[in-house]
C-alpha atoms as a PDB file:
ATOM      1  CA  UNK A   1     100.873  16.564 -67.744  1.00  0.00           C
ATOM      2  CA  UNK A   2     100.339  15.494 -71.268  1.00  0.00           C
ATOM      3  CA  UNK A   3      98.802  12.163 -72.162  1.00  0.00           C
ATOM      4  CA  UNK A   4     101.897  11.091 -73.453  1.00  0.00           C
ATOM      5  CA  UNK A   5     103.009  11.516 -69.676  1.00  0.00           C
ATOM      6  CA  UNK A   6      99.981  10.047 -68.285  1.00  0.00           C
ATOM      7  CA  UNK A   7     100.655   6.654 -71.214  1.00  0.00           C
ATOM      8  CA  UNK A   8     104.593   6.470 -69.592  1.00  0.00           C
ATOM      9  CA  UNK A   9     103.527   6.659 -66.077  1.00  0.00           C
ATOM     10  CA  UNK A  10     100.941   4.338 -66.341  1.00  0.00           C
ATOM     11  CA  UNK A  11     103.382   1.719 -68.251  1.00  0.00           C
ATOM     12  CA  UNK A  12     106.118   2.793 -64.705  1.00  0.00           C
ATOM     13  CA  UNK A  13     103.194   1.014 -62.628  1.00  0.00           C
ATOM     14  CA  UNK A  14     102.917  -1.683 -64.667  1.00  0.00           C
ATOM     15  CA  UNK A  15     106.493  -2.498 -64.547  1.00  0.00           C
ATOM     16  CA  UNK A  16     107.092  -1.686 -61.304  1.00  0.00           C
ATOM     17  CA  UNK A  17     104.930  -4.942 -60.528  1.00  0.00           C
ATOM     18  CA  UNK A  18     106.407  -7.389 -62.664  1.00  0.00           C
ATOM     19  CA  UNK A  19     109.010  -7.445 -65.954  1.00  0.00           C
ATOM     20  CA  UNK A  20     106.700  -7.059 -68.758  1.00  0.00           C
ATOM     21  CA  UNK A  21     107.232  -7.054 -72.777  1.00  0.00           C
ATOM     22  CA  UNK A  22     106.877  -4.224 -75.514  1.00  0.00           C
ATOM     23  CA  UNK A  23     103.910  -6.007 -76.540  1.00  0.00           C
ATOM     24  CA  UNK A  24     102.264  -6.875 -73.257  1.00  0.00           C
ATOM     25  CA  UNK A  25     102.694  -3.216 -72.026  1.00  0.00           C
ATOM     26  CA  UNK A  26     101.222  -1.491 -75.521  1.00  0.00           C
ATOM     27  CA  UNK A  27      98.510  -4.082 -74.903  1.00  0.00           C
ATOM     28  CA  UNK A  28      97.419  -2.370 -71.402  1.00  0.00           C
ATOM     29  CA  UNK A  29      97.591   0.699 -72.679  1.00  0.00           C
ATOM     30  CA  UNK A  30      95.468   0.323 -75.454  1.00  0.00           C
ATOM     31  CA  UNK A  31      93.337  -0.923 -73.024  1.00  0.00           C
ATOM     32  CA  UNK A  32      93.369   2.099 -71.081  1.00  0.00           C
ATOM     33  CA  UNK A  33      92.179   3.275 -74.206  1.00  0.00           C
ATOM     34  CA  UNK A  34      95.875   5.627 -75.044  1.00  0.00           C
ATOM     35  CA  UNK A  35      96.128   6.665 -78.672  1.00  0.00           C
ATOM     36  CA  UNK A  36      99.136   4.921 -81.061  1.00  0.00           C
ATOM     37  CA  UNK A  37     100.669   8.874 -80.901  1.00  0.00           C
ATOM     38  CA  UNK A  38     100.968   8.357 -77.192  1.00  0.00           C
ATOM     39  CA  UNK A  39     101.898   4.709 -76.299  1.00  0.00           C
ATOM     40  CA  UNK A  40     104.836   5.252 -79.171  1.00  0.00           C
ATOM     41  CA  UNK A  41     105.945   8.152 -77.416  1.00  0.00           C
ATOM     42  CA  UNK A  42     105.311   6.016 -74.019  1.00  0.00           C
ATOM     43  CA  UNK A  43     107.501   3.099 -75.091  1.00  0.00           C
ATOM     44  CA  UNK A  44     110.225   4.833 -76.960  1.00  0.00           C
ATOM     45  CA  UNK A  45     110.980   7.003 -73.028  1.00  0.00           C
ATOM     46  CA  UNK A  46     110.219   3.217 -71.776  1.00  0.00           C
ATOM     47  CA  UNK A  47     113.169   2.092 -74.357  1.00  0.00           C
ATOM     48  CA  UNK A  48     115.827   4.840 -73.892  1.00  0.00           C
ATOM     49  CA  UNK A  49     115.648   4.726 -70.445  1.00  0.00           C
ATOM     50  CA  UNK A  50     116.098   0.885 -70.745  1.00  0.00           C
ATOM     51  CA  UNK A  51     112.651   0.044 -68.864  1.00  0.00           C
ATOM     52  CA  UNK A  52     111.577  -2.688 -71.480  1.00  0.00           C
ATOM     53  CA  UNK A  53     114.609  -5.124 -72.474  1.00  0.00           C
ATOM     54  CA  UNK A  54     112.695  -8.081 -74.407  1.00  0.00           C
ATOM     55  CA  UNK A  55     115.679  -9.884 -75.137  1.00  0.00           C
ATOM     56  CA  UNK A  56     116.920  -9.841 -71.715  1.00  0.00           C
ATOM     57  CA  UNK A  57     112.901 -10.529 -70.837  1.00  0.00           C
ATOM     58  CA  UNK A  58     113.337 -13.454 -73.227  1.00  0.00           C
ATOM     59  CA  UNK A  59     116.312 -15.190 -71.944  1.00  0.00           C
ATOM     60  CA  UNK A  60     114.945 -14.838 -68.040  1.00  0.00           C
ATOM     61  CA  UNK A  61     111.093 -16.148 -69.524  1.00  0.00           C
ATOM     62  CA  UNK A  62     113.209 -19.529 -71.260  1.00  0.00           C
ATOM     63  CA  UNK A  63     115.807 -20.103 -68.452  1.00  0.00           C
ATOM     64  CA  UNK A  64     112.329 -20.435 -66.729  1.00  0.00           C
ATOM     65  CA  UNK A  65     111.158 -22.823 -68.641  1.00  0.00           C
ATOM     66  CA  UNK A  66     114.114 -24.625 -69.396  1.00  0.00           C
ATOM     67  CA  UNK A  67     114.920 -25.177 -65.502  1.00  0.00           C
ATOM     68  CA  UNK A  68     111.273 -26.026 -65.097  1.00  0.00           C
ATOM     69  CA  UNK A  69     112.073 -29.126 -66.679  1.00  0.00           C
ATOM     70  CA  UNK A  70     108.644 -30.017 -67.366  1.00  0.00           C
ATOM     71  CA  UNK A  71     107.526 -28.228 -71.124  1.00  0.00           C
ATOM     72  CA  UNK A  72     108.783 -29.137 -74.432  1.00  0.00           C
ATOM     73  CA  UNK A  73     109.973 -26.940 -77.374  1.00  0.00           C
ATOM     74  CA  UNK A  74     106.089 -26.005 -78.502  1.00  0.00           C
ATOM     75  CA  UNK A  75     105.007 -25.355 -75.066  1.00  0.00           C
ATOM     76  CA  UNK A  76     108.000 -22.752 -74.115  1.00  0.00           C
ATOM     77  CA  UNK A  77     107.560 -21.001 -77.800  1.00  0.00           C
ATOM     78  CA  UNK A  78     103.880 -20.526 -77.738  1.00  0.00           C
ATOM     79  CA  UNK A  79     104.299 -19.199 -74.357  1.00  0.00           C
ATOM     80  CA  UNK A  80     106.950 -16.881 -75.357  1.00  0.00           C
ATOM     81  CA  UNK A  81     105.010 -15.627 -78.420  1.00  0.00           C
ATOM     82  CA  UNK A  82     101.690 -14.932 -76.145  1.00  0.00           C
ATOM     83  CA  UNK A  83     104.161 -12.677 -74.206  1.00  0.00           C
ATOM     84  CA  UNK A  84     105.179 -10.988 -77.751  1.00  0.00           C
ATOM     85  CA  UNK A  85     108.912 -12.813 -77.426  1.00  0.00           C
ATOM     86  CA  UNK A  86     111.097 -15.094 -79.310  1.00  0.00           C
ATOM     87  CA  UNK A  87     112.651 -18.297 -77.743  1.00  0.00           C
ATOM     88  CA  UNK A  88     116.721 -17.388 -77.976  1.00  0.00           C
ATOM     89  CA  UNK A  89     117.199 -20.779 -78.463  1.00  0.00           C
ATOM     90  CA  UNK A  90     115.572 -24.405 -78.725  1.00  0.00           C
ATOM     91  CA  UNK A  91     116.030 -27.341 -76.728  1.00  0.00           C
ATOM     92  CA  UNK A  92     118.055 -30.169 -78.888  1.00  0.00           C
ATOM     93  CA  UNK A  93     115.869 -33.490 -80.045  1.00  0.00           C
ATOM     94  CA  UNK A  94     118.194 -35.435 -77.505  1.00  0.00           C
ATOM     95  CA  UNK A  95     117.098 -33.118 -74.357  1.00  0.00           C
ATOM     96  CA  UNK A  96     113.444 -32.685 -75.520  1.00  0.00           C
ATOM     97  CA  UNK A  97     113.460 -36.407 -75.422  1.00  0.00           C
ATOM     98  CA  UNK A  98     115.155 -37.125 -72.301  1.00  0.00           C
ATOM     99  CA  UNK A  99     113.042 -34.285 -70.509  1.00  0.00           C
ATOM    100  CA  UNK A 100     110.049 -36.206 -72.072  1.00  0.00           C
ATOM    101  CA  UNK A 101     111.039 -39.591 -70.820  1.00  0.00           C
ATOM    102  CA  UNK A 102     111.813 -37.836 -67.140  1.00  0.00           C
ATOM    103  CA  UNK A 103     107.860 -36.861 -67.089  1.00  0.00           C
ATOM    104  CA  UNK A 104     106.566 -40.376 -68.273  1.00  0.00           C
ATOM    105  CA  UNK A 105     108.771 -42.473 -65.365  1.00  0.00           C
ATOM    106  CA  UNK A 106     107.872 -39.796 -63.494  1.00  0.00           C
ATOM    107  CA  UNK A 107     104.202 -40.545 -63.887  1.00  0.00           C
ATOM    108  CA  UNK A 108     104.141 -44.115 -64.285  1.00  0.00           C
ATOM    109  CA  UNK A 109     101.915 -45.817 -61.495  1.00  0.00           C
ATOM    110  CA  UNK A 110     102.813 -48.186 -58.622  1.00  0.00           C
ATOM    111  CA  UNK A 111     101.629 -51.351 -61.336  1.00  0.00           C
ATOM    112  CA  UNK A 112     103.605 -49.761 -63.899  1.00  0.00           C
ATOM    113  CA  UNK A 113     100.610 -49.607 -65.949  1.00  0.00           C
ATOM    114  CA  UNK A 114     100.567 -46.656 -68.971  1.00  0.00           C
ATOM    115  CA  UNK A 115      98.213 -46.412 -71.672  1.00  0.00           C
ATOM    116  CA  UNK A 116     100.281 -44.863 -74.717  1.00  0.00           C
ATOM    117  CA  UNK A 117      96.885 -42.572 -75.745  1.00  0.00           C
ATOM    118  CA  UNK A 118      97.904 -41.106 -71.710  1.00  0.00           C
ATOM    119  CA  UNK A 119     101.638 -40.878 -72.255  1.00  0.00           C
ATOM    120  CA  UNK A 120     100.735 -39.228 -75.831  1.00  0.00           C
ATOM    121  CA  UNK A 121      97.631 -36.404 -73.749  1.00  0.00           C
ATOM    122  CA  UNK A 122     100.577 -35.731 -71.058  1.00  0.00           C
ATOM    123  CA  UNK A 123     103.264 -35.523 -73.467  1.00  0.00           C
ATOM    124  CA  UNK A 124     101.284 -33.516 -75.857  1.00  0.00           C
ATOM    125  CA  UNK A 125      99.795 -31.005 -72.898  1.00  0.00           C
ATOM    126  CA  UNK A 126     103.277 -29.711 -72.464  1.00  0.00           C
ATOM    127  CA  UNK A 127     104.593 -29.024 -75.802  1.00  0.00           C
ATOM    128  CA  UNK A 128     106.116 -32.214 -76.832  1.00  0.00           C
ATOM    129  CA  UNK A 129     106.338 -33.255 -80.350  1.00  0.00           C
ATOM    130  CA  UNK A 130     104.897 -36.358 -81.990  1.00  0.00           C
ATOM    131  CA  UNK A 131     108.397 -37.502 -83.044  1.00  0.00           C
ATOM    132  CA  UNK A 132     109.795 -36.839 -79.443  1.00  0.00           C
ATOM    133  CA  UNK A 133     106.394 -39.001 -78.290  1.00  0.00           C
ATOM    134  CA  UNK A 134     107.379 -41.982 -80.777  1.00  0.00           C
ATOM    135  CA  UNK A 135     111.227 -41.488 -79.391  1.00  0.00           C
ATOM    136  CA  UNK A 136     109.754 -41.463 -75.760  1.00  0.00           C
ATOM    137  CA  UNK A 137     107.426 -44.521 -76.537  1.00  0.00           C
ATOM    138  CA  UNK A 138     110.588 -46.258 -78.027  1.00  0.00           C
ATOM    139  CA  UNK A 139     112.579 -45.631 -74.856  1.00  0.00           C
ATOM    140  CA  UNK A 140     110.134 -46.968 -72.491  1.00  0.00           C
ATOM    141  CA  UNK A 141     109.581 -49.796 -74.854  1.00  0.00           C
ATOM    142  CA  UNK A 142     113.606 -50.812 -74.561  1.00  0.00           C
ATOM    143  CA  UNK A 143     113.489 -50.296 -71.197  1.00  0.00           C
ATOM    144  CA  UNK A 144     110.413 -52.721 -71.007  1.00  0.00           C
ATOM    145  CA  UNK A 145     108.728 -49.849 -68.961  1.00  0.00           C
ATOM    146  CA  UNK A 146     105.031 -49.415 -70.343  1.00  0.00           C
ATOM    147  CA  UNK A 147     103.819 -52.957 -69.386  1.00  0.00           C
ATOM    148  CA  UNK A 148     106.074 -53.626 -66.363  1.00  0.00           C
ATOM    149  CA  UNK A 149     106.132 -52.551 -62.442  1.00  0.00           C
ATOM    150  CA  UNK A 150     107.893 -49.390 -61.849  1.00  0.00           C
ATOM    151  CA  UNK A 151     109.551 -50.958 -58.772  1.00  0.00           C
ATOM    152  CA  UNK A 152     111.751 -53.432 -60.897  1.00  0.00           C
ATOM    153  CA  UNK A 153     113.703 -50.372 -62.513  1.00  0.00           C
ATOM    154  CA  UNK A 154     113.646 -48.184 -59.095  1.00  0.00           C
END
């Protein structure tokens, strides 16, 4: 068995575990310590035999995400491009917003008590944009939310 054997069985294992990306499996084998020769040869068998999709990957990773319901645009992308794929698509302004404002009523306290530096750290944490945090802030501000009891719009 040649190396280049050894480099396409070893990236079978990996993928029998879990769907992984071109880059995330020519990551582990370059940590096996595989030459360039052999994890090319590796992923091309990998890629004809239709073992390593990363656009299907991609659209599984984001309709992840996406269903989540919890991480903005940044969050999802910088997630994707740590797994070596690109986001097929991007949530609108209009959704990002309205998935924003789901997580802030959805963390108000009992008193209805929220510090906007909070709202901005939670919103932030997941990807959110500083224009969908000023839209967000906005919202809650029409809806008389940030200063109010929860209970009264329940």
């Amino acid at each position: 068995m040649t190396n280049e054997d050894r480099a396409y069985d070893q990236a079978l294992t990996y993928l029998s575990k879990r769907s992984y990306s071109a880059l995330e499996i020519r990551r582990k084998l370059t940590a096996k310590g595989y030459t360039d020769e052999e994890k090319d040869a590796a992923m091309k068998r990998l890629q004809d035999n239709r073992f390593i999709d990363d656009e299907a990957l991609a659209n599984r990773v984001y309709r992840r995400f996406v269903e989540e319901g919890v991480y903005g645009n940044s969050y999802i992308a910088y997630k994707m491009k740590e797994r070596g794929l690109e986001m097929p698509e991007r949530l609108s302004a209009e959704e990002e917003k309205e998935r924003a404002l789901a997580l802030v009523l959805a963390k108000l306290t009992k008193n209805g008590s929220v510090l906007r530096r909070k709202v901005g750290s939670y919103l932030a944490n997941r990807g959110y944009g500083q224009s969908t945090f000023y839209a967000v802030l906005e919202e809650l501000d029409a809806r008389d939310l940030l200063l109010s009891e929860r209970s009264k719009y329940d």
